[in-house]
Structures are given as structure tokens and as C-alpha cells.
C-alpha atoms as a PDB file:
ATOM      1  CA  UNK A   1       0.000   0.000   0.000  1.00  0.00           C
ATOM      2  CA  UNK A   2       1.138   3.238  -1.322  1.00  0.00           C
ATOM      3  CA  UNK A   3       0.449   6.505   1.444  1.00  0.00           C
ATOM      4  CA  UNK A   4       0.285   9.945   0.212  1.00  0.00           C
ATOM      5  CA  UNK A   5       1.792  11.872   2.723  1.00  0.00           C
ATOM      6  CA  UNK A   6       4.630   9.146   3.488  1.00  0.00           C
ATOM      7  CA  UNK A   7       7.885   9.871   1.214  1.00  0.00           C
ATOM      8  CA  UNK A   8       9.999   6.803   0.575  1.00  0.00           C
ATOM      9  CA  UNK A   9      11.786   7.298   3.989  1.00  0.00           C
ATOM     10  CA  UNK A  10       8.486   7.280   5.661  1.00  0.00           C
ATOM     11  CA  UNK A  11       8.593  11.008   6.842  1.00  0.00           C
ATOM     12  CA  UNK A  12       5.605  13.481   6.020  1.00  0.00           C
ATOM     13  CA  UNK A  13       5.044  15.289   3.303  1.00  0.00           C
ATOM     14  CA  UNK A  14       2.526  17.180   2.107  1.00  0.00           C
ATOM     15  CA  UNK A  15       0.829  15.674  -1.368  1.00  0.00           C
ATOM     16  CA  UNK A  16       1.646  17.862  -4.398  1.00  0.00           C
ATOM     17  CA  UNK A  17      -1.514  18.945  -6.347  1.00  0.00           C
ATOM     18  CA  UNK A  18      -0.528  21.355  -8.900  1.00  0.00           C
ATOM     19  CA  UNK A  19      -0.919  18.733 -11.431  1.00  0.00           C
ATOM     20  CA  UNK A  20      -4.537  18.817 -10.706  1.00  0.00           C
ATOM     21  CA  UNK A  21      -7.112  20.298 -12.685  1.00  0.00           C
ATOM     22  CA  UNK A  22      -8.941  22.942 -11.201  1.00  0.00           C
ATOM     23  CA  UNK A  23     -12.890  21.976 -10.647  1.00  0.00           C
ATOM     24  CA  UNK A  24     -15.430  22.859  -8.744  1.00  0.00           C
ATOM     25  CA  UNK A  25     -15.881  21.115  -5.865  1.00  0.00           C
ATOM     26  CA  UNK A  26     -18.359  20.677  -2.786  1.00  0.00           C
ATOM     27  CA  UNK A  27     -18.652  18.510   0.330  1.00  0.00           C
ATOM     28  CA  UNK A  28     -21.296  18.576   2.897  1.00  0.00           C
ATOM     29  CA  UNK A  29     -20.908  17.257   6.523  1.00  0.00           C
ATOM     30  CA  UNK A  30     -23.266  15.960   9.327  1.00  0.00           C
ATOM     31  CA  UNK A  31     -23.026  16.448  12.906  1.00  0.00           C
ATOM     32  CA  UNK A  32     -25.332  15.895  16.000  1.00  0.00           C
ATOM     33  CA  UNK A  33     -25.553  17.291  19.495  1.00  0.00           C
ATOM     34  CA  UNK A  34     -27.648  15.875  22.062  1.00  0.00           C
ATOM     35  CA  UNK A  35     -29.663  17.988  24.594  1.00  0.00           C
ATOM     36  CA  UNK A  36     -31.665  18.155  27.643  1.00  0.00           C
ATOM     37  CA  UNK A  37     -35.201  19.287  26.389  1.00  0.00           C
ATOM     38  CA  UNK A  38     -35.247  22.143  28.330  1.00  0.00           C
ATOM     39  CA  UNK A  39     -31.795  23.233  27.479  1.00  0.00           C
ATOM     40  CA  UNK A  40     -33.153  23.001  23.442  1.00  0.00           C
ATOM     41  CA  UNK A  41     -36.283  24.898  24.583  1.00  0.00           C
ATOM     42  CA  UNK A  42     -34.305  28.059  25.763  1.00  0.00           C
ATOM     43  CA  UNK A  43     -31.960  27.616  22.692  1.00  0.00           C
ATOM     44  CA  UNK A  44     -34.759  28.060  20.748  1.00  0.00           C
ATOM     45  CA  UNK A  45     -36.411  30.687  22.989  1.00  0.00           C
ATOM     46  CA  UNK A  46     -33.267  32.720  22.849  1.00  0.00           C
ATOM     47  CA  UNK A  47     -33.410  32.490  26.365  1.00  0.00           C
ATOM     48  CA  UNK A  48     -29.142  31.059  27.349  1.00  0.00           C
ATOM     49  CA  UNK A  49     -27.421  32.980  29.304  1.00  0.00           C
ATOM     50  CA  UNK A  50     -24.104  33.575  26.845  1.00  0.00           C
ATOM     51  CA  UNK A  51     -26.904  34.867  23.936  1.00  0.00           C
ATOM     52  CA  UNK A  52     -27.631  33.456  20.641  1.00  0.00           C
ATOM     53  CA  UNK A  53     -26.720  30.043  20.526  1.00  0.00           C
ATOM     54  CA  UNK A  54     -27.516  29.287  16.957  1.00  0.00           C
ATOM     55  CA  UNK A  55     -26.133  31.997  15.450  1.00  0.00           C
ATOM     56  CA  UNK A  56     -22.882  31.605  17.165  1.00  0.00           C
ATOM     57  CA  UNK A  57     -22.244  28.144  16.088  1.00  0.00           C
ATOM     58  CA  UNK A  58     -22.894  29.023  12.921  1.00  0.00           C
ATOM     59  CA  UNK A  59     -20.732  32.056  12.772  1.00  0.00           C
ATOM     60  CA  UNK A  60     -18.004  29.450  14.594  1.00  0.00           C
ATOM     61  CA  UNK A  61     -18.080  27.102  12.151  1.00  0.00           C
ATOM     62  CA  UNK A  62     -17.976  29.095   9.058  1.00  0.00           C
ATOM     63  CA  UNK A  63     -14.761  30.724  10.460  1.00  0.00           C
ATOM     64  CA  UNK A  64     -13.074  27.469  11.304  1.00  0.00           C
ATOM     65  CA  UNK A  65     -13.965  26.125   7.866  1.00  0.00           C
ATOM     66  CA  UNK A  66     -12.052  29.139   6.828  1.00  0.00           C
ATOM     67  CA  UNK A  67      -8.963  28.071   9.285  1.00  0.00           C
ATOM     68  CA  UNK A  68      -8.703  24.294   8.081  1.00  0.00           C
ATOM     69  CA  UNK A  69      -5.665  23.962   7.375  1.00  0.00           C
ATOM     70  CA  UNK A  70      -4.455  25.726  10.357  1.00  0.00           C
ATOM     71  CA  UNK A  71      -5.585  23.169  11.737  1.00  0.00           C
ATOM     72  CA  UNK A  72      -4.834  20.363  10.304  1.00  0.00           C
ATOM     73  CA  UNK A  73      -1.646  18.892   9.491  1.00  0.00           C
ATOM     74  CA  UNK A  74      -0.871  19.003   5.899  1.00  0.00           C
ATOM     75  CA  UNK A  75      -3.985  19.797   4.498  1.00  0.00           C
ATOM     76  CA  UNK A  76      -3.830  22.610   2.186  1.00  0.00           C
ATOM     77  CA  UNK A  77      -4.863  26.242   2.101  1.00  0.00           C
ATOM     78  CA  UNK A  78      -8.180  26.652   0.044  1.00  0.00           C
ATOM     79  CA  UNK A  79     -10.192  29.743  -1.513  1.00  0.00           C
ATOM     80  CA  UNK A  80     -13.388  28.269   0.265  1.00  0.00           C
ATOM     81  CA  UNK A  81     -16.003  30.400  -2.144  1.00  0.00           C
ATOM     82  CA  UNK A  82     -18.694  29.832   0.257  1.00  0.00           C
ATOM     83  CA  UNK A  83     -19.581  27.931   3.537  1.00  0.00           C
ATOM     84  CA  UNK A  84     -23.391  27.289   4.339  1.00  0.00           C
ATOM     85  CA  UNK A  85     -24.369  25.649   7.999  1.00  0.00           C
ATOM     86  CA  UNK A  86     -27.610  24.690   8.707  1.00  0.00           C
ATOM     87  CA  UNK A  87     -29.220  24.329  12.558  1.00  0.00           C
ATOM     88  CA  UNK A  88     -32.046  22.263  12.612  1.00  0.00           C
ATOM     89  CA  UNK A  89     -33.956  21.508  15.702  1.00  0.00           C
ATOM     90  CA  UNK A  90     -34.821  17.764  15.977  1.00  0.00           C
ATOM     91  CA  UNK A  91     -36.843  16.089  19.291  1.00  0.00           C
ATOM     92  CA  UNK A  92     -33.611  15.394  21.420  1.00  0.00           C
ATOM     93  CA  UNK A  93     -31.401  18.251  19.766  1.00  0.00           C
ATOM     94  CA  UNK A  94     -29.948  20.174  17.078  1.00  0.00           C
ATOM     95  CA  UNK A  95     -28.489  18.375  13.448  1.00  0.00           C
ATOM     96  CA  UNK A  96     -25.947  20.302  12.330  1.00  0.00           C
ATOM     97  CA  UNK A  97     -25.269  20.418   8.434  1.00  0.00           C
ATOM     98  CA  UNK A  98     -22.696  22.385   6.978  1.00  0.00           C
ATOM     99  CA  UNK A  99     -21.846  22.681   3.011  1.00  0.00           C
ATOM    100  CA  UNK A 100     -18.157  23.650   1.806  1.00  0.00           C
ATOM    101  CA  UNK A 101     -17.980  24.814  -1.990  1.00  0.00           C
ATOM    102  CA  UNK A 102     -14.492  25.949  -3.805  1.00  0.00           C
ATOM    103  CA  UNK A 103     -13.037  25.630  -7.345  1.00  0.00           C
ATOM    104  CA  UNK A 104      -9.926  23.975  -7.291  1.00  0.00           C
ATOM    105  CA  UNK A 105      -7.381  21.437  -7.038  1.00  0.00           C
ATOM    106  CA  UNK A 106      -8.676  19.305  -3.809  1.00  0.00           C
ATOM    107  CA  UNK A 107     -11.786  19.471  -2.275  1.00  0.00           C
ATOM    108  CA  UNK A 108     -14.018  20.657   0.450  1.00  0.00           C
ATOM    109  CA  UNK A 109     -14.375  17.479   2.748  1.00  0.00           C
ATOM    110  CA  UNK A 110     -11.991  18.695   5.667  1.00  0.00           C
ATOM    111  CA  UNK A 111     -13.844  22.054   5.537  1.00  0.00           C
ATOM    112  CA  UNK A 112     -17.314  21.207   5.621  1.00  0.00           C
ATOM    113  CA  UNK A 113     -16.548  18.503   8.749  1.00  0.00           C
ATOM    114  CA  UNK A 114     -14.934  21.289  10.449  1.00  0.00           C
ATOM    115  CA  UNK A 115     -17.463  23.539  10.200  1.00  0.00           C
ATOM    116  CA  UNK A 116     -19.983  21.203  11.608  1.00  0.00           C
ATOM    117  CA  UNK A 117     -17.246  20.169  14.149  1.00  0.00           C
ATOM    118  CA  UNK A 118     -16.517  23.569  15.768  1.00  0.00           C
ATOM    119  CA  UNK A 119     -20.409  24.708  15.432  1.00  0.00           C
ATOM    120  CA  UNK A 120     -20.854  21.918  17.823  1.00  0.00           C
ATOM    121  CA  UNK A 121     -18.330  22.354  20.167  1.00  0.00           C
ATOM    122  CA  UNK A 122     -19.609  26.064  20.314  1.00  0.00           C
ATOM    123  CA  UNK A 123     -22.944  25.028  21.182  1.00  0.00           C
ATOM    124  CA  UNK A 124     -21.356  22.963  23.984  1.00  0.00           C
ATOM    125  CA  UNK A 125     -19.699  25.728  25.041  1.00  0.00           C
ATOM    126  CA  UNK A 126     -22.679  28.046  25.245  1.00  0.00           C
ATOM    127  CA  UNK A 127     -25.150  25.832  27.016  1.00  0.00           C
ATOM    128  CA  UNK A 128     -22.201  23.565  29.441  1.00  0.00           C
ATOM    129  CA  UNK A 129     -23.543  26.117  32.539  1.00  0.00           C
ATOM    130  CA  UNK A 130     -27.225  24.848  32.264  1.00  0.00           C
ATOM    131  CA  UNK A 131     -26.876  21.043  30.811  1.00  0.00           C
ATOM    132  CA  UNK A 132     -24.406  18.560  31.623  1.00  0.00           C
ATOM    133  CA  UNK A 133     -25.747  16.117  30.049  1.00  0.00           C
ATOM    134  CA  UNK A 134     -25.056  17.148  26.213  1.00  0.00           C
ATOM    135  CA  UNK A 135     -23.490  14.304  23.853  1.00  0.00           C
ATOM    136  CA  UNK A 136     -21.589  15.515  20.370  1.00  0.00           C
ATOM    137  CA  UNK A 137     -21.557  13.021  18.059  1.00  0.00           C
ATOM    138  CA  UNK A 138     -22.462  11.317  14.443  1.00  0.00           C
ATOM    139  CA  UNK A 139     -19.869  13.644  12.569  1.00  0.00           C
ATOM    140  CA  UNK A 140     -19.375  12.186   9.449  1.00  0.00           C
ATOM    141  CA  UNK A 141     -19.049  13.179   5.466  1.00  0.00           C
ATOM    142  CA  UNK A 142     -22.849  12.879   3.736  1.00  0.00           C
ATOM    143  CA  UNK A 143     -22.225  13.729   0.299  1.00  0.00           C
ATOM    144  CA  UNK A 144     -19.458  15.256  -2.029  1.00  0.00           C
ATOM    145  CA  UNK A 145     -19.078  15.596  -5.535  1.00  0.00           C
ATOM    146  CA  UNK A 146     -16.170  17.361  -8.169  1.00  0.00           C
ATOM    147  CA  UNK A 147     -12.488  16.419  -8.511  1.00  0.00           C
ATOM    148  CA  UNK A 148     -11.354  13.211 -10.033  1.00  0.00           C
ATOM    149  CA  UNK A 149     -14.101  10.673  -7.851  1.00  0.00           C
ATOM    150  CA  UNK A 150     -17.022  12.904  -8.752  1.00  0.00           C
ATOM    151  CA  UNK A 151     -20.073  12.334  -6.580  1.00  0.00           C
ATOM    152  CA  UNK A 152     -20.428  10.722  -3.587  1.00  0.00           C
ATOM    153  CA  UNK A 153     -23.053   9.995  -1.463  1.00  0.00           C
ATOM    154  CA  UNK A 154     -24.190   8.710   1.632  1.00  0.00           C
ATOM    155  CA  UNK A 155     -27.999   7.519   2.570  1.00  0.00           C
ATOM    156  CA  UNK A 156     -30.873   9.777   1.131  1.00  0.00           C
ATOM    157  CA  UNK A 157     -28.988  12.815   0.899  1.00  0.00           C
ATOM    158  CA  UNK A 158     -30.031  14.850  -2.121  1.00  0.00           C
ATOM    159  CA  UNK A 159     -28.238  17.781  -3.694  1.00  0.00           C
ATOM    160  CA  UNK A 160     -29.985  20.902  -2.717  1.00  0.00           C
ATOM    161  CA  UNK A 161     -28.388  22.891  -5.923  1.00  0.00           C
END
């Protein structure tokens, strides 16, 4: 097996995608967090103590999706042309969807799970005072399409574009 970011030594590098032809690209990611009911009904309300909870995690996560690759090692740099995040209110909490879209020469995938990564944590963050109870989890990649594997999807998900 062949790794990317392995040179023949077995040190990191970064993979070299200047080759690549530039396409436009998209990946949208999935996350959940958990709540107590009445930590979800003061969300809602606008009634938490730090403010807008909603809002917040979605400002959060459309900055880190912006930060990526300060974040991650070796991931590259990308002119992210927009970043959409979605807070919906289920029964037992919120479902976090965010959508990365670029043209380029790698995609969007790191970005978008970010995104829905950091709008959760900042949800935690803003509601840890009232509920202790709060669970993060179900992050995952739902759907991506452009660059050299085209479209990929996971479930029912359906392209909203």
C-alpha cells in the first residue's frame, strides 16, 4: 500500500496537487448534538445565558472552515467560495449540516466537517452552565461531488443545488 503523505523514507510530506485540474468542488458534513429538552427549549427561545446560541455556532463554524488547514496537518490552504451551515432543531437536539464549496485542485471534505465540528463544540460551550448532560456526536461526510471521484453519497442525501 502506497500513502500519500509518506515519502519513501516514511517522513511526512505534504501531497503535491498542482498537477490537478482545477474543478469545482463541494462537500457537505453531518453532525449531532444531544440535549436536555429544556436546554433546546431556551436555545430556541433565545433564552441562554451567553446569547444566541444558533447563530454563534454558525458564525463558529464558518470561520473554522475558513482556518482548516491551520488546523490540520498538511492539508492545504483553500479559496473556500462559500460555507453554508444549517441548525435544525430535531426532538432530542440540534443536526448540524454544513456545506463547503471551492473551485480547485482538492476538495471541500476537511472544511465542511470542520465547520460542523466547531459549530458543535460552540454550542457545547454556550449551554455547558445549564446542561451537563449534552453528547456531540455522528460527525461524518454525507455527500461530495467534483475532482477526479465525482459524486459521492451517503444515505438519502439529495443535492440541494
Amino acid at each position: 500500500m502506497e500513502f500519500t503523505h509518506l515519502d519513501a523514507a516514511g517522513g511526512i510530506k505534504m501531497v503535491d496537487v498542482g498537477g490537478k485540474p482545477v474543478t469545482e468542488r463541494e462537500a457537505v458534513a453531518e453532525g449531532f448534538i444531544a440535549l436536555r429538552p429544556d436546554t433546546l427549549s431556551r436555545i430556541c427561545e433565545g433564552s441562554m445565558p451567553k446569547g444566541n446560541v444558533l447563530e454563534t455556532a454558525r458564525l463558529a463554524g464558518i470561520m473554522a472552515a475558513k482556518r482548516t488547514a491551520e488546523l490540520i496537518p498538511l492539508c492545504h490552504t483553500l479559496l473556500l467560495n462559500v460555507v453554508d451551515i444549517t441548525l435544525q432543531r430535531e426532538e432530542t437536539g440540534i443536526l448540524i449540516r454544513a456545506s463547503a464549496r471551492l473551485s480547485g485542485q482538492t476538495g471541500a471534505e476537511m472544511e465542511a466537517l470542520t465547520a460542523v465540528s466547531v459549530a458543535a463544540l460552540t454550542i457545547y460551550d454556550m449551554c455547558k452552565a445549564v446542561d451537563k448532560e449534552m453528547v456531540i456526536g455522528g460527525v461524518q461526510l454525507i455527500a461530495k461531488r467534483g475532482g477526479r471521484s465525482g459524486a459521492v453519497q451517503k444515505g438519502d442525501y439529495t443535492w440541494e443545488k
